[in-house]
Protein backbone atom coordinates (compact mmCIF):
# COMPACT_ATOMS: atom_id res chain seq x y z
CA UNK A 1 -10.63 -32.75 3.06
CA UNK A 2 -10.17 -33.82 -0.66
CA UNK A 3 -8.46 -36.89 -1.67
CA UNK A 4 -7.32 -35.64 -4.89
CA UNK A 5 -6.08 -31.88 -5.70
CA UNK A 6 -5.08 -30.39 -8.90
CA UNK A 7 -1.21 -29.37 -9.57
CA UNK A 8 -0.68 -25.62 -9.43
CA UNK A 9 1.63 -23.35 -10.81
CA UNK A 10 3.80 -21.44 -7.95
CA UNK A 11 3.11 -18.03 -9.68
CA UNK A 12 -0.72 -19.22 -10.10
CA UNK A 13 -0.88 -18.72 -13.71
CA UNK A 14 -3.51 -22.16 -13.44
CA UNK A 15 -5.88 -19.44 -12.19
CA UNK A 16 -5.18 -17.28 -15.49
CA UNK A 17 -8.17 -17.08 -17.93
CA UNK A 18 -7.92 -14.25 -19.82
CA UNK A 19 -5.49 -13.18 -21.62
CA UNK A 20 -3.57 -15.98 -22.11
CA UNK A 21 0.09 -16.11 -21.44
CA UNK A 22 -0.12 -13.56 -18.07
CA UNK A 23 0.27 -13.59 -14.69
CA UNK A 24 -2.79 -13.14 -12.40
CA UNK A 25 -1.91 -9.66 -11.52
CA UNK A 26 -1.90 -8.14 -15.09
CA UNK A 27 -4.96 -10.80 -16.28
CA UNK A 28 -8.11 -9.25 -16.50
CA UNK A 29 -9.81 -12.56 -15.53
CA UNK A 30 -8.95 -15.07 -13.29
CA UNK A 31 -10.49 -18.02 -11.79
CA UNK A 32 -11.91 -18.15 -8.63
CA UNK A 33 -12.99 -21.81 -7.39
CA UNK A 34 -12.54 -21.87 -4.26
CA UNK A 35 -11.60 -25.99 -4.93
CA UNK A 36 -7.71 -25.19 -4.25
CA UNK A 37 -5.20 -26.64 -6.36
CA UNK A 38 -1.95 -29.10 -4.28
CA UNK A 39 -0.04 -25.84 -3.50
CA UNK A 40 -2.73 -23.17 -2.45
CA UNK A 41 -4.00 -21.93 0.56
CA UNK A 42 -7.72 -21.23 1.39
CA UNK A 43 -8.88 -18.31 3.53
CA UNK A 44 -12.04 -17.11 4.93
CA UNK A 45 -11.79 -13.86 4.71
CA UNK A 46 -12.77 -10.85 7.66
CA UNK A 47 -11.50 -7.95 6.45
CA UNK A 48 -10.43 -6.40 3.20
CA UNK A 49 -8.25 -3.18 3.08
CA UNK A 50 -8.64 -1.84 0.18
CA UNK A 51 -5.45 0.63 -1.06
CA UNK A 52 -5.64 4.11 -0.53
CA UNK A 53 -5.76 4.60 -4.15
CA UNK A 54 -8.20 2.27 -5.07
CA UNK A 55 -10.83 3.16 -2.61
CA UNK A 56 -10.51 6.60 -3.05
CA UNK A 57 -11.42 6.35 -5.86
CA UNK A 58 -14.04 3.89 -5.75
CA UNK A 59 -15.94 6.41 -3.22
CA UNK A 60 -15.61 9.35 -5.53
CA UNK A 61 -17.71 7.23 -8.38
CA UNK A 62 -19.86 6.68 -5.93
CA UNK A 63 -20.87 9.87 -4.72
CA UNK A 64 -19.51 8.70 -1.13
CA UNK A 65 -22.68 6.15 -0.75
CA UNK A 66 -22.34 2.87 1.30
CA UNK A 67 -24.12 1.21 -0.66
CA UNK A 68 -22.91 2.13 -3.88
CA UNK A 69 -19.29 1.46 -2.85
CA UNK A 70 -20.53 -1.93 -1.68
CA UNK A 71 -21.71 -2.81 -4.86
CA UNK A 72 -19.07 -1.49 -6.92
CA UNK A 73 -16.75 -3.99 -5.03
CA UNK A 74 -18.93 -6.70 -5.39
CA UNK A 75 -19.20 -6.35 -9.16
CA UNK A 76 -15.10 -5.66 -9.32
CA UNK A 77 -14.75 -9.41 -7.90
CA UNK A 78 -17.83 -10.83 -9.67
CA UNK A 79 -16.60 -9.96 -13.01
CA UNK A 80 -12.68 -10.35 -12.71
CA UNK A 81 -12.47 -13.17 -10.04
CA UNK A 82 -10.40 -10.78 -7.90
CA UNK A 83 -10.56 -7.07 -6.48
CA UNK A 84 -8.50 -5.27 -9.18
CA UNK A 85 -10.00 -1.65 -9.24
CA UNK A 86 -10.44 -0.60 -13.07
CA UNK A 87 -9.49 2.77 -12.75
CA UNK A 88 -6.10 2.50 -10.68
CA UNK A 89 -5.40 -0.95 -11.32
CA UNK A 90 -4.27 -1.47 -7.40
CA UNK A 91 -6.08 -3.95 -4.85
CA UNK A 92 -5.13 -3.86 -1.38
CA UNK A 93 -4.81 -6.92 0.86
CA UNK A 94 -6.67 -8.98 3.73
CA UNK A 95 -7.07 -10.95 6.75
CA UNK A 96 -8.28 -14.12 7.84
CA UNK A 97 -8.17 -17.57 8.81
CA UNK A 98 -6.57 -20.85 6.98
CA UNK A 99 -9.10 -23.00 5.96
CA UNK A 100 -7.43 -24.98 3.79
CA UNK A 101 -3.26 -26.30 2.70
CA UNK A 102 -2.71 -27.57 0.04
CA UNK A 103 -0.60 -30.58 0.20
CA UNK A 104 2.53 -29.59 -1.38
CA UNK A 105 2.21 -26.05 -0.12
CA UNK A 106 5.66 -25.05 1.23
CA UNK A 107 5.13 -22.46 4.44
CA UNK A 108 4.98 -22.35 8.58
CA UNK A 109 1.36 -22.10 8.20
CA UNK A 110 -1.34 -24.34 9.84
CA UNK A 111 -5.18 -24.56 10.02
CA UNK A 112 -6.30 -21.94 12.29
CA UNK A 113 -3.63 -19.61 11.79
CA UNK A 114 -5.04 -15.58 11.48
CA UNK A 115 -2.95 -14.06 8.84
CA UNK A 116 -2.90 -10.96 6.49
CA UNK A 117 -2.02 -10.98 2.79
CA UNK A 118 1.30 -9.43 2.10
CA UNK A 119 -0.18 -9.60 -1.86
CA UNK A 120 -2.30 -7.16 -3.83
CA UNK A 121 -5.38 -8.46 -4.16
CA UNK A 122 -5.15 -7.75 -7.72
CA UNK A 123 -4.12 -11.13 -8.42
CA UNK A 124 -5.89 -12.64 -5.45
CA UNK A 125 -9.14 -14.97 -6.13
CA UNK A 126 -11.86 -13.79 -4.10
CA UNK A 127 -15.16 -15.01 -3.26
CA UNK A 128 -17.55 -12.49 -1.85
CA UNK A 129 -20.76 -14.12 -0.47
CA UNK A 130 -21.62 -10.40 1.17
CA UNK A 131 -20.15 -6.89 2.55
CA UNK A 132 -20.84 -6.82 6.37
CA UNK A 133 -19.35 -3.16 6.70
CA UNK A 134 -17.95 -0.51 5.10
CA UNK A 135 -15.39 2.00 6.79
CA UNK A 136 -14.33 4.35 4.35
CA UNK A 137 -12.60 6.82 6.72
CA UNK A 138 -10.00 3.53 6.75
CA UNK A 139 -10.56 2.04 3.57
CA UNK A 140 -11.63 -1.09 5.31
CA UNK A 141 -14.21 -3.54 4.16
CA UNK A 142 -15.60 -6.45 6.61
CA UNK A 143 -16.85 -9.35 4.48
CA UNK A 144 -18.06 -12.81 4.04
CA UNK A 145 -15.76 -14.44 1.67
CA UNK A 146 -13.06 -17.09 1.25
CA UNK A 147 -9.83 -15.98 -0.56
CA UNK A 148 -6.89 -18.19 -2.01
CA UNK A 149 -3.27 -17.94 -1.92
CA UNK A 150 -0.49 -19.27 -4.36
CA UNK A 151 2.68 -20.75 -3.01
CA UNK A 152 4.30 -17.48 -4.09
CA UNK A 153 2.12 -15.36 -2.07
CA UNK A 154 4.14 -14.19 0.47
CA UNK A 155 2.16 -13.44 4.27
CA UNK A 156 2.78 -12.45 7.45
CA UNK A 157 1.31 -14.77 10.48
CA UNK A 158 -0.81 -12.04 12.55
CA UNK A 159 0.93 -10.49 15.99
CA UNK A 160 -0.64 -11.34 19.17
CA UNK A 161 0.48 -8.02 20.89
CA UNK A 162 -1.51 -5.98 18.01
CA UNK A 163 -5.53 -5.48 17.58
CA UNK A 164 -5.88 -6.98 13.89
CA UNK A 165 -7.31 -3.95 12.49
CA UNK A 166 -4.38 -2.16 13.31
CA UNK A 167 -2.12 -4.38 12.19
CA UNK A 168 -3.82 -4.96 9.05
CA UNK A 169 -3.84 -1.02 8.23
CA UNK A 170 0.12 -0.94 9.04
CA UNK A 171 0.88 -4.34 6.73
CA UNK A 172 -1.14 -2.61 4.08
CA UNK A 173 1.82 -0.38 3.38
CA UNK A 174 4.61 -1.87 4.95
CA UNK A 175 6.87 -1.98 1.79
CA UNK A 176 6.94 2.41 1.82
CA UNK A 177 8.65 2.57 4.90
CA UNK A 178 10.79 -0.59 4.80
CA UNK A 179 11.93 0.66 0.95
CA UNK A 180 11.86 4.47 2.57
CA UNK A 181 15.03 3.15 5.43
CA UNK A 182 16.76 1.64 2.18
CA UNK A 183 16.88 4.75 0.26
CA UNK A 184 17.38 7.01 2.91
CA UNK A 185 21.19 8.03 4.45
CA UNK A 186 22.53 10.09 7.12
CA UNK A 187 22.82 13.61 6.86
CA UNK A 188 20.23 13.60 3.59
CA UNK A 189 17.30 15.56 3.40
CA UNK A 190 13.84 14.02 2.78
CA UNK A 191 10.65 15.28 1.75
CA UNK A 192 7.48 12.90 2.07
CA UNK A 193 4.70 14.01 -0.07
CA UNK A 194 1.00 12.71 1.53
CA UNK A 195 3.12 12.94 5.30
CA UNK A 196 0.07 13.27 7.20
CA UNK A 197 -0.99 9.79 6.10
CA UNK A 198 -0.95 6.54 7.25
CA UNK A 199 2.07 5.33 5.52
CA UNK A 200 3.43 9.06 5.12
CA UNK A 201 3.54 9.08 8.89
CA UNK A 202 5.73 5.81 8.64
CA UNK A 203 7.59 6.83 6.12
CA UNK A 204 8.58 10.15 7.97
CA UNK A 205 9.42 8.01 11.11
CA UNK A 206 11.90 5.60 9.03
CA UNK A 207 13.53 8.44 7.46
CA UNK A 208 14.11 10.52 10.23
CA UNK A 209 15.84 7.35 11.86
CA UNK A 210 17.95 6.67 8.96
CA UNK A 211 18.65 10.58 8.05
CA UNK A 212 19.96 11.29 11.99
CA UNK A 213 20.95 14.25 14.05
CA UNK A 214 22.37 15.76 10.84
CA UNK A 215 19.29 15.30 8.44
CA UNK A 216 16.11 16.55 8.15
CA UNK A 217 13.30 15.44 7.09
CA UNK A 218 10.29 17.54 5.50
CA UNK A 219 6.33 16.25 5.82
CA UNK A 220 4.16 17.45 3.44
CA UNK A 221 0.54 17.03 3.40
CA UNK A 222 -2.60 19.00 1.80
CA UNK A 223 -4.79 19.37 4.21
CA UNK A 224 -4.00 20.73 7.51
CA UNK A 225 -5.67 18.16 9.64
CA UNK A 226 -3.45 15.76 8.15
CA UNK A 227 -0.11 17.87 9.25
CA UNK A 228 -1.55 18.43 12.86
CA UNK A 229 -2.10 14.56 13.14
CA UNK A 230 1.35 14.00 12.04
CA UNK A 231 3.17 17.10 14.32
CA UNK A 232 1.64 15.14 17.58
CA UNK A 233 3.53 12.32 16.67
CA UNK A 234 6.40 14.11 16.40
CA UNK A 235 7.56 12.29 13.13
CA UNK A 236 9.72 14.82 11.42
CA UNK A 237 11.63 17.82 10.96
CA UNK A 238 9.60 20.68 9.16
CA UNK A 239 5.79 20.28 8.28
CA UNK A 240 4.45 21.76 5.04
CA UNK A 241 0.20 22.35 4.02
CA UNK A 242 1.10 22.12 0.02
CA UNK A 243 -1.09 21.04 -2.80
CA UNK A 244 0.90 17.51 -4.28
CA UNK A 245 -0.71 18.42 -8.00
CA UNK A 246 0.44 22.01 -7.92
CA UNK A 247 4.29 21.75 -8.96
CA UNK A 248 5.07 25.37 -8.86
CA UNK A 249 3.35 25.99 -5.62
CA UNK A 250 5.79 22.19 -4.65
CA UNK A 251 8.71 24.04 -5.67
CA UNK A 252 8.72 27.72 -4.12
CA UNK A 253 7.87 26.11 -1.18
CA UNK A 254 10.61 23.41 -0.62
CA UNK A 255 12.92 25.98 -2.49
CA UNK A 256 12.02 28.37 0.34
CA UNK A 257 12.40 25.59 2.82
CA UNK A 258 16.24 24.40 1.66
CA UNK A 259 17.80 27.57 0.64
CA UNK A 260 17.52 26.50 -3.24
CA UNK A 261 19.28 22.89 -2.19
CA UNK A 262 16.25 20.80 -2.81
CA UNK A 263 15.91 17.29 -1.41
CA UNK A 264 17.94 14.37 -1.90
CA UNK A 265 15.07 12.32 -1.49
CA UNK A 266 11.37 12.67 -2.44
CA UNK A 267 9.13 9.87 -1.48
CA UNK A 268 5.67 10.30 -2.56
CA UNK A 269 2.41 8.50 -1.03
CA UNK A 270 -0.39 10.32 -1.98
CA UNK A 271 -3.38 9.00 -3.30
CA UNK A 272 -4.39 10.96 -6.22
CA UNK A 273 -3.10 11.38 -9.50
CA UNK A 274 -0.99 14.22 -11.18
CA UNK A 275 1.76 14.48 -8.18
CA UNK A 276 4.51 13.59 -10.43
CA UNK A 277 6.02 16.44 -11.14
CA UNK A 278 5.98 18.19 -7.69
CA UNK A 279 8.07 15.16 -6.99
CA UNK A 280 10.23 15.86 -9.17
CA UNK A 281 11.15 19.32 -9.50
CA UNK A 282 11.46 18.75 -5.02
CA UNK A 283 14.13 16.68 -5.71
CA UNK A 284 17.90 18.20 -6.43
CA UNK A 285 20.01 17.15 -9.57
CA UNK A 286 21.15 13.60 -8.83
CA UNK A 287 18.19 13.09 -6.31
CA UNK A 288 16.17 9.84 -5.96
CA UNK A 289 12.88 10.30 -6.28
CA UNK A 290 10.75 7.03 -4.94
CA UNK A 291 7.03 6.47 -6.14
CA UNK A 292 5.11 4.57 -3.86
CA UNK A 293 1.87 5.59 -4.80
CA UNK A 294 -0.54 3.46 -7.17
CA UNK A 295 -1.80 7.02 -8.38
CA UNK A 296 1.66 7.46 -10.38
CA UNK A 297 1.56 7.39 -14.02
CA UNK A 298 4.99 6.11 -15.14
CA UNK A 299 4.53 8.32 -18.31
CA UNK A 300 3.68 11.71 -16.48
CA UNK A 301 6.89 10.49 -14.54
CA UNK A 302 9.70 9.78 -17.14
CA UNK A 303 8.38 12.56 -19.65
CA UNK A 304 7.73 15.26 -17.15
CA UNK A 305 11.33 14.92 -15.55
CA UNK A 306 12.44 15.24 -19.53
CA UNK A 307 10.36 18.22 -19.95
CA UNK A 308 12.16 20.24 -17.22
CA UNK A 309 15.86 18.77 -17.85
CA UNK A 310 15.90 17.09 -14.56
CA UNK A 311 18.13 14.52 -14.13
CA UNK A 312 16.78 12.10 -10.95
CA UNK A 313 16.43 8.76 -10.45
CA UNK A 314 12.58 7.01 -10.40
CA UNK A 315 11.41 4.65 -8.21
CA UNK A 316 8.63 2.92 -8.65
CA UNK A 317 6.96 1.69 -5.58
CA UNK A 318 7.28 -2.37 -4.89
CA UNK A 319 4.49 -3.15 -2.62
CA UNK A 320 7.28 -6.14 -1.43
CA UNK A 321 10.98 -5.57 0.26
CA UNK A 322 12.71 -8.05 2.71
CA UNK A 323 11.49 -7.76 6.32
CA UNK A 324 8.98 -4.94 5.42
CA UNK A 325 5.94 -6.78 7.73
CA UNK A 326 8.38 -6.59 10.76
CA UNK A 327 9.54 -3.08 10.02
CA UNK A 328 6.03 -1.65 9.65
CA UNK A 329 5.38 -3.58 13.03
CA UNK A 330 8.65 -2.33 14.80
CA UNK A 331 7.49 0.79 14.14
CA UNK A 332 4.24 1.06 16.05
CA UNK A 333 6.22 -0.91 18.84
CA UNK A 334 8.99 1.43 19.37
CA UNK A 335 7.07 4.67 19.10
CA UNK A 336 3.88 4.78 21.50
CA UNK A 337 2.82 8.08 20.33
CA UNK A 338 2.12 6.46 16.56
CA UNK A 339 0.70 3.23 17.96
CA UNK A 340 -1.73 5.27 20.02
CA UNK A 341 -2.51 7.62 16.80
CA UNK A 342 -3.11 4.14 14.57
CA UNK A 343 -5.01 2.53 17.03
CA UNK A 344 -7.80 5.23 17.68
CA UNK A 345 -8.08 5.88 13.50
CA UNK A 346 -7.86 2.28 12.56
CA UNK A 347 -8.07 -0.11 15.33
């Protein structure tokens, strides 16, 4: 244990080397001693789960090779002291074990304690020493590493009736369907774009609680797989196979599906880009359309919703919402069917 630690910064702008003036998320560079400053935590790292986003792409510009993914992460954290993914900007989060408090680190936590990051790692310092594994059909990465996190950081102390993988995958994305039971109301109808999906599946659970006997919610997924998973859990109303980055296609189908009425509420998850305005023109006049997705392009967003005279409200996905961890975790505890799913895919 050191006798002497440096003062931090709560937001862990100390970390911030370039640009100057920026928080660690936006920075392109920050620092990555693992010597933790008075309010920090250290973490050796097991697992990494990369966003949905992020990895997808990452595996695409690398031809789907191990290897090549492996090193493409390694180089992401050697050169910006943290996994921030060029291309979509999003991280993703972790788990593992407190190595380290700071002394004037204000939290519950304790050495020992298993935890997951409820922060991107986009403004996490990492430390890879080496990738054990790579399992892209999760978008999970084992490692060797040690991780820090600023007294800001928020986290959730792992469950004990949960396999860590599984929890892990579920905390990932717990602000979609924690924000999803916010924006959702009885009686409304609710279209979730990338359904079939981990946190589509969630996200169609929440909703259909929140809409009730007098809503319905729609689940909309390309690929057909995806829709079967999510029928045998049993997690909405209707079930649509519809291309996200064909808007027309988006349209006649919900059109078809609501009489012309639209949705109230569009939620969209899925991880590729150019989805924006199949959001939009599924939503009704007045509608709320929520972005969760780190493929969204803000601009595509506001300028396409100009373009066709539609007048919604946007969304943009926090990763962060009060009680998210324990209504992600609820979730797999109340319905068996979806814990059972999660745990053979991710567990």
């Amino acid at each position: 244990m050191k006798n002497e630690y440096r003062k931090g910064d709560i937001y862990g702008t100390h970390r911030v080397i370039s640009p100057a003036g920026v928080l660690p998320q936006p920075a392109e560079v920050i620092d990555n001693d693992m010597n933790i400053y008075d309010n920090e935590v250290l973490i050796n790292i097991k697992t990494l789960n990369i966003d949905s986003a992020s990895f997808t792409e990452i595996e695409r510009r690398a031809g789907g090779d191990v290897e090549k993914i492996k090193e493409t992460i390694m180089n992401i954290v050697e050169t910006t002291g943290k996994h921030k993914n060029p291309w979509t900007g999003s991280g993703g989060m972790l788990i593992g074990t407190v190595a380290e408090i700071g002394p004037n680190f204000k939290g519950d936590l304790k050495v020992g304690d298993k935890i997951a990051t409820l922060v991107s790692l986009s403004l996490t310092p990492l430390k890879l020493e080496k990738i054990l594994e790579v399992r892209p059909e999760i978008d999970q990465v084992d490692v060797l590493g040690r991780a820090v996190l600023f007294q800001s950081g928020i986290y959730g102390i792992l469950p004990e009736d949960l396999p860590e993988n599984l929890a892990l995958s579920v905390l990932d994305v717990a602000g979609a369907p924690a924000q999803t039971a916010k924006i959702c109301h009885p009686g409304q109808t609710v279209v979730i774009l990338g359904g079939g999906g981990k946190s589509g599946i969630l996200c169609c659970y929440e909703a259909k609680r929140q809409v009730g006997v007098n809503g319905r919610v729609i689940c909309v997924d390309g690929f057909e797989s995806s829709i079967e998973r999510a029928k045998s859990v049993n997690c909405a109303h209707d079930y649509i196979v519809a291309d996200a980055t064909d808007a027309v296609e988006m349209y006649r189908k919900i059109s078809d599906l609501t009489g012309g009425e639209m949705a109230d509420v569009v939620v969209n998850v899925v991880n590729i880009p150019n989805t924006e305005m199949a959001s939009i023109l599924a939503t009704k006049e007045d509608g709320l359309v929520y972005f969760f997705s780190m493929a969204t392009s803000f601009t595509k967003a506001a300028l396409g919703a100009e373009g066709v005279g539609k007048d919604v409200t946007m969304m943009m996905g926090n990763g962060y919402t009060k009680g998210h961890a324990k209504v992600a975790l609820e979730i797999l505890r109340e319905s068996a069917e979806i814990k059972e799913l999660f745990a053979n895919l991710y567990a």
